[in-house]
C-alpha atoms as a PDB file:
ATOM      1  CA  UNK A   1       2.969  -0.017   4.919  1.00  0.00           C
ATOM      2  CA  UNK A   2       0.410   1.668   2.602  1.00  0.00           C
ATOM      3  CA  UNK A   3       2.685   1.948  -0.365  1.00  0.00           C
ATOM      4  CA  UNK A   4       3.123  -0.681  -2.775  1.00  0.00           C
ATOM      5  CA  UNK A   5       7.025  -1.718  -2.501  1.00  0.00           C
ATOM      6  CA  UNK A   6       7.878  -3.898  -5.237  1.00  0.00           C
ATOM      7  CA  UNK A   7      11.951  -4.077  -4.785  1.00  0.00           C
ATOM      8  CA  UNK A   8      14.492  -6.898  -5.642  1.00  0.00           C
ATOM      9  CA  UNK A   9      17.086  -8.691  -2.983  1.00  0.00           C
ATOM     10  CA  UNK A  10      20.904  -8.493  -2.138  1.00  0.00           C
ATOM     11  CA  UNK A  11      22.377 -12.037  -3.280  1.00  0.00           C
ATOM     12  CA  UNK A  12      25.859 -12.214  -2.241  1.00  0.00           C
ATOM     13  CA  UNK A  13      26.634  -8.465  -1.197  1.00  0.00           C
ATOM     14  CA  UNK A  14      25.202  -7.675  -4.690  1.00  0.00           C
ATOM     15  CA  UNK A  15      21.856  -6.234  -6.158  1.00  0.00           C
ATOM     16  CA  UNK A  16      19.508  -8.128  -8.061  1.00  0.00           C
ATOM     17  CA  UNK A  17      19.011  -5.989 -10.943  1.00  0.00           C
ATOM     18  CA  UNK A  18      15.235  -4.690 -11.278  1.00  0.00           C
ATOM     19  CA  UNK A  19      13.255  -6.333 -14.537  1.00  0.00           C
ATOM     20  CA  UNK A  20      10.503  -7.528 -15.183  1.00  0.00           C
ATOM     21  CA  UNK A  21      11.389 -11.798 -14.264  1.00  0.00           C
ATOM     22  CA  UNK A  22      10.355 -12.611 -10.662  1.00  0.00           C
ATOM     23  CA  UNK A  23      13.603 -14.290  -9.471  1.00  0.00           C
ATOM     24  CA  UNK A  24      14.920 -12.064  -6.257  1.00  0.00           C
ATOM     25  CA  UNK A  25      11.719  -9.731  -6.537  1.00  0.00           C
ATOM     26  CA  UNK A  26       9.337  -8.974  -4.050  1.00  0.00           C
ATOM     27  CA  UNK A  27       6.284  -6.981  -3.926  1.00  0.00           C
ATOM     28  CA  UNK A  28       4.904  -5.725  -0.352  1.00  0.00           C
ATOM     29  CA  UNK A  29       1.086  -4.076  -0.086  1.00  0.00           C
ATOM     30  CA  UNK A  30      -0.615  -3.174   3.049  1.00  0.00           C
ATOM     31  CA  UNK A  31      -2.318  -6.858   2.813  1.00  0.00           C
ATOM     32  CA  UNK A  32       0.493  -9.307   1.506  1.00  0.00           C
ATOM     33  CA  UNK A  33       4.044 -10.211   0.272  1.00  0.00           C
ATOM     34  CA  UNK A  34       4.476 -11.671  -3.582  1.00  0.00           C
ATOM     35  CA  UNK A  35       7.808 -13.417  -4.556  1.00  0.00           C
ATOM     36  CA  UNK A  36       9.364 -16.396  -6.221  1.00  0.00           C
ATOM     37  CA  UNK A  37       7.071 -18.779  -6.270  1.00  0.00           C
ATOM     38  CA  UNK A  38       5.012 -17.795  -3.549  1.00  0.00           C
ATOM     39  CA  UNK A  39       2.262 -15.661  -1.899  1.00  0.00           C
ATOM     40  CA  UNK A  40       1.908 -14.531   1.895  1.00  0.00           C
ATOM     41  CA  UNK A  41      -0.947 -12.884   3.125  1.00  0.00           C
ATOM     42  CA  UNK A  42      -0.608 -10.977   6.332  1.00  0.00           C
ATOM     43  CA  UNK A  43      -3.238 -12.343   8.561  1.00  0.00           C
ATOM     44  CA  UNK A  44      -1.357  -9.565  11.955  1.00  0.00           C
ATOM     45  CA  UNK A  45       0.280  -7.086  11.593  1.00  0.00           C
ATOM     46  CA  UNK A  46       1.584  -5.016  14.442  1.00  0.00           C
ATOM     47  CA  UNK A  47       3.365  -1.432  14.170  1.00  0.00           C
ATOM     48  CA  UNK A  48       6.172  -1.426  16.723  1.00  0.00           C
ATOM     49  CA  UNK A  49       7.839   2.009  14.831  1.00  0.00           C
ATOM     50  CA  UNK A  50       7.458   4.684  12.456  1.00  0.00           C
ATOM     51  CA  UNK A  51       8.705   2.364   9.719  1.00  0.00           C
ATOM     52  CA  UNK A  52       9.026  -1.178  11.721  1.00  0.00           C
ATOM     53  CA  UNK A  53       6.132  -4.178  11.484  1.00  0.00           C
ATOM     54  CA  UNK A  54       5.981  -6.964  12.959  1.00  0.00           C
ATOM     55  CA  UNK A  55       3.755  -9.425  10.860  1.00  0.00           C
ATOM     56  CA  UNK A  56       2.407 -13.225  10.913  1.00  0.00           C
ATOM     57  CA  UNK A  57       1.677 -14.289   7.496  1.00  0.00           C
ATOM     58  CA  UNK A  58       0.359 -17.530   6.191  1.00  0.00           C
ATOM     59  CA  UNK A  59       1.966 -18.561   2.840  1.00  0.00           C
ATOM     60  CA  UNK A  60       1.449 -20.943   0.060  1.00  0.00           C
ATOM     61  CA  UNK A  61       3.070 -22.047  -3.361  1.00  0.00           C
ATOM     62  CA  UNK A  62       4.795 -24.895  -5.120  1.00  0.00           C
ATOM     63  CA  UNK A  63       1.977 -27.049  -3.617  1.00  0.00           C
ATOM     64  CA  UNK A  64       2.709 -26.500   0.149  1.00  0.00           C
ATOM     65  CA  UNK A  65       1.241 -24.104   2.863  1.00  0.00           C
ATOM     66  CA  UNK A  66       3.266 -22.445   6.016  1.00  0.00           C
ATOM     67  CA  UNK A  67       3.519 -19.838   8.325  1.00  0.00           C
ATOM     68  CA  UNK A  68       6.059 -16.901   8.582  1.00  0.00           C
ATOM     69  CA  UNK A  69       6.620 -14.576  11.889  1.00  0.00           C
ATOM     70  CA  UNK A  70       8.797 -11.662  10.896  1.00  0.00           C
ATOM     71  CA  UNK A  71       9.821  -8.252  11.888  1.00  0.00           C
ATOM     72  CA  UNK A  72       9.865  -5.489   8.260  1.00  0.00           C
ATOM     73  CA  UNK A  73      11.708  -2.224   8.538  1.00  0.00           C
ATOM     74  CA  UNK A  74      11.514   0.662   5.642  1.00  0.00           C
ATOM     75  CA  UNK A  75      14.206   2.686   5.640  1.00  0.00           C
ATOM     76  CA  UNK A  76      14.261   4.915   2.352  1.00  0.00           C
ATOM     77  CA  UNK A  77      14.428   2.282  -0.253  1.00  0.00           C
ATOM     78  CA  UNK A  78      15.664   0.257   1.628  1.00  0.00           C
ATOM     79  CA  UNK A  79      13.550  -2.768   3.203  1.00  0.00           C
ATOM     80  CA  UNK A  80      14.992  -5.454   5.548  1.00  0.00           C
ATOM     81  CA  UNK A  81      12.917  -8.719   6.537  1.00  0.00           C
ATOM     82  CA  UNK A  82      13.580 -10.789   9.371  1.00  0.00           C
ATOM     83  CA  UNK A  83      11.896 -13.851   9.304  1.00  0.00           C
ATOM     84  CA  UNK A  84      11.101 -17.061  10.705  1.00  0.00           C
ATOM     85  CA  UNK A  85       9.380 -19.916   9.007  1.00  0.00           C
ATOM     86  CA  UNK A  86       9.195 -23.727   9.721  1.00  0.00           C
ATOM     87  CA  UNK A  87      12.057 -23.222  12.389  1.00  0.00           C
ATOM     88  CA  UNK A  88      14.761 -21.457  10.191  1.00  0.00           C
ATOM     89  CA  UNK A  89      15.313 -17.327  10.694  1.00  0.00           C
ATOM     90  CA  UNK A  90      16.607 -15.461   8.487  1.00  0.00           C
ATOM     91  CA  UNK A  91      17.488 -11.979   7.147  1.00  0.00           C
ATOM     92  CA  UNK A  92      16.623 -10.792   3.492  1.00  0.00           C
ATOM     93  CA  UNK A  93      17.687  -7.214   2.375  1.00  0.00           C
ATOM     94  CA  UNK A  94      15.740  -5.356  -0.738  1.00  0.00           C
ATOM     95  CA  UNK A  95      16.058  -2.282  -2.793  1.00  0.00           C
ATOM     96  CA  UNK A  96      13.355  -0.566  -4.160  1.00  0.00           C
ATOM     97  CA  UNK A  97      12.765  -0.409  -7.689  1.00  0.00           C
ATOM     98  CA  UNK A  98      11.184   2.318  -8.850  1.00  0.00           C
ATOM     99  CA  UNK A  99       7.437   3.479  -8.309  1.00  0.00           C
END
């Protein structure tokens, strides 16, 4: 994860398109993960695969703090988190937009 991936999410089986609001974006860096209203830094972050991380991350925004434990996977332009925050998992899908 040395490339900046700044991508948007799958709502509903359908693509977010890519502009310049935040709403469904995401940006990924080697050191954190940007989106709506909020901003995780990675404080582990584990390799498990050519293109698979495993990652703890402390978070903050809209006033609260919290941790996240998920697994990342880069496939093309393709990025899939699995995550698990404040007991709730979940699975987010992204396309990248442009470099």
């Amino acid at each position: 994860m040395s490339d900046r991936f700044c991508a948007v999410a799958f709502r509903d089986g359908l693509l977010a398109s890519c502009s310049t609001d935040d709403d469904g974006k995401m940006i990924l860096t080697a050191t954190s993960e940007t989106g709506y209203e909020h901003h995780c830094k990675f404080i582990r972050k584990e390799k498990i695969s050519d293109n698979t991380w495993r990652l703890k991350s402390t978070c903050s925004g809209e006033g609260m703090r919290w941790s996240v434990n998920s697994i990342t996977t880069i496939e093309g332009n393709r990025l899939t988190y699995h995550s698990i925050s404040q007991g709730k998992a979940g699975t987010n899908v992204y396309q990248r937009c442009g470099k």
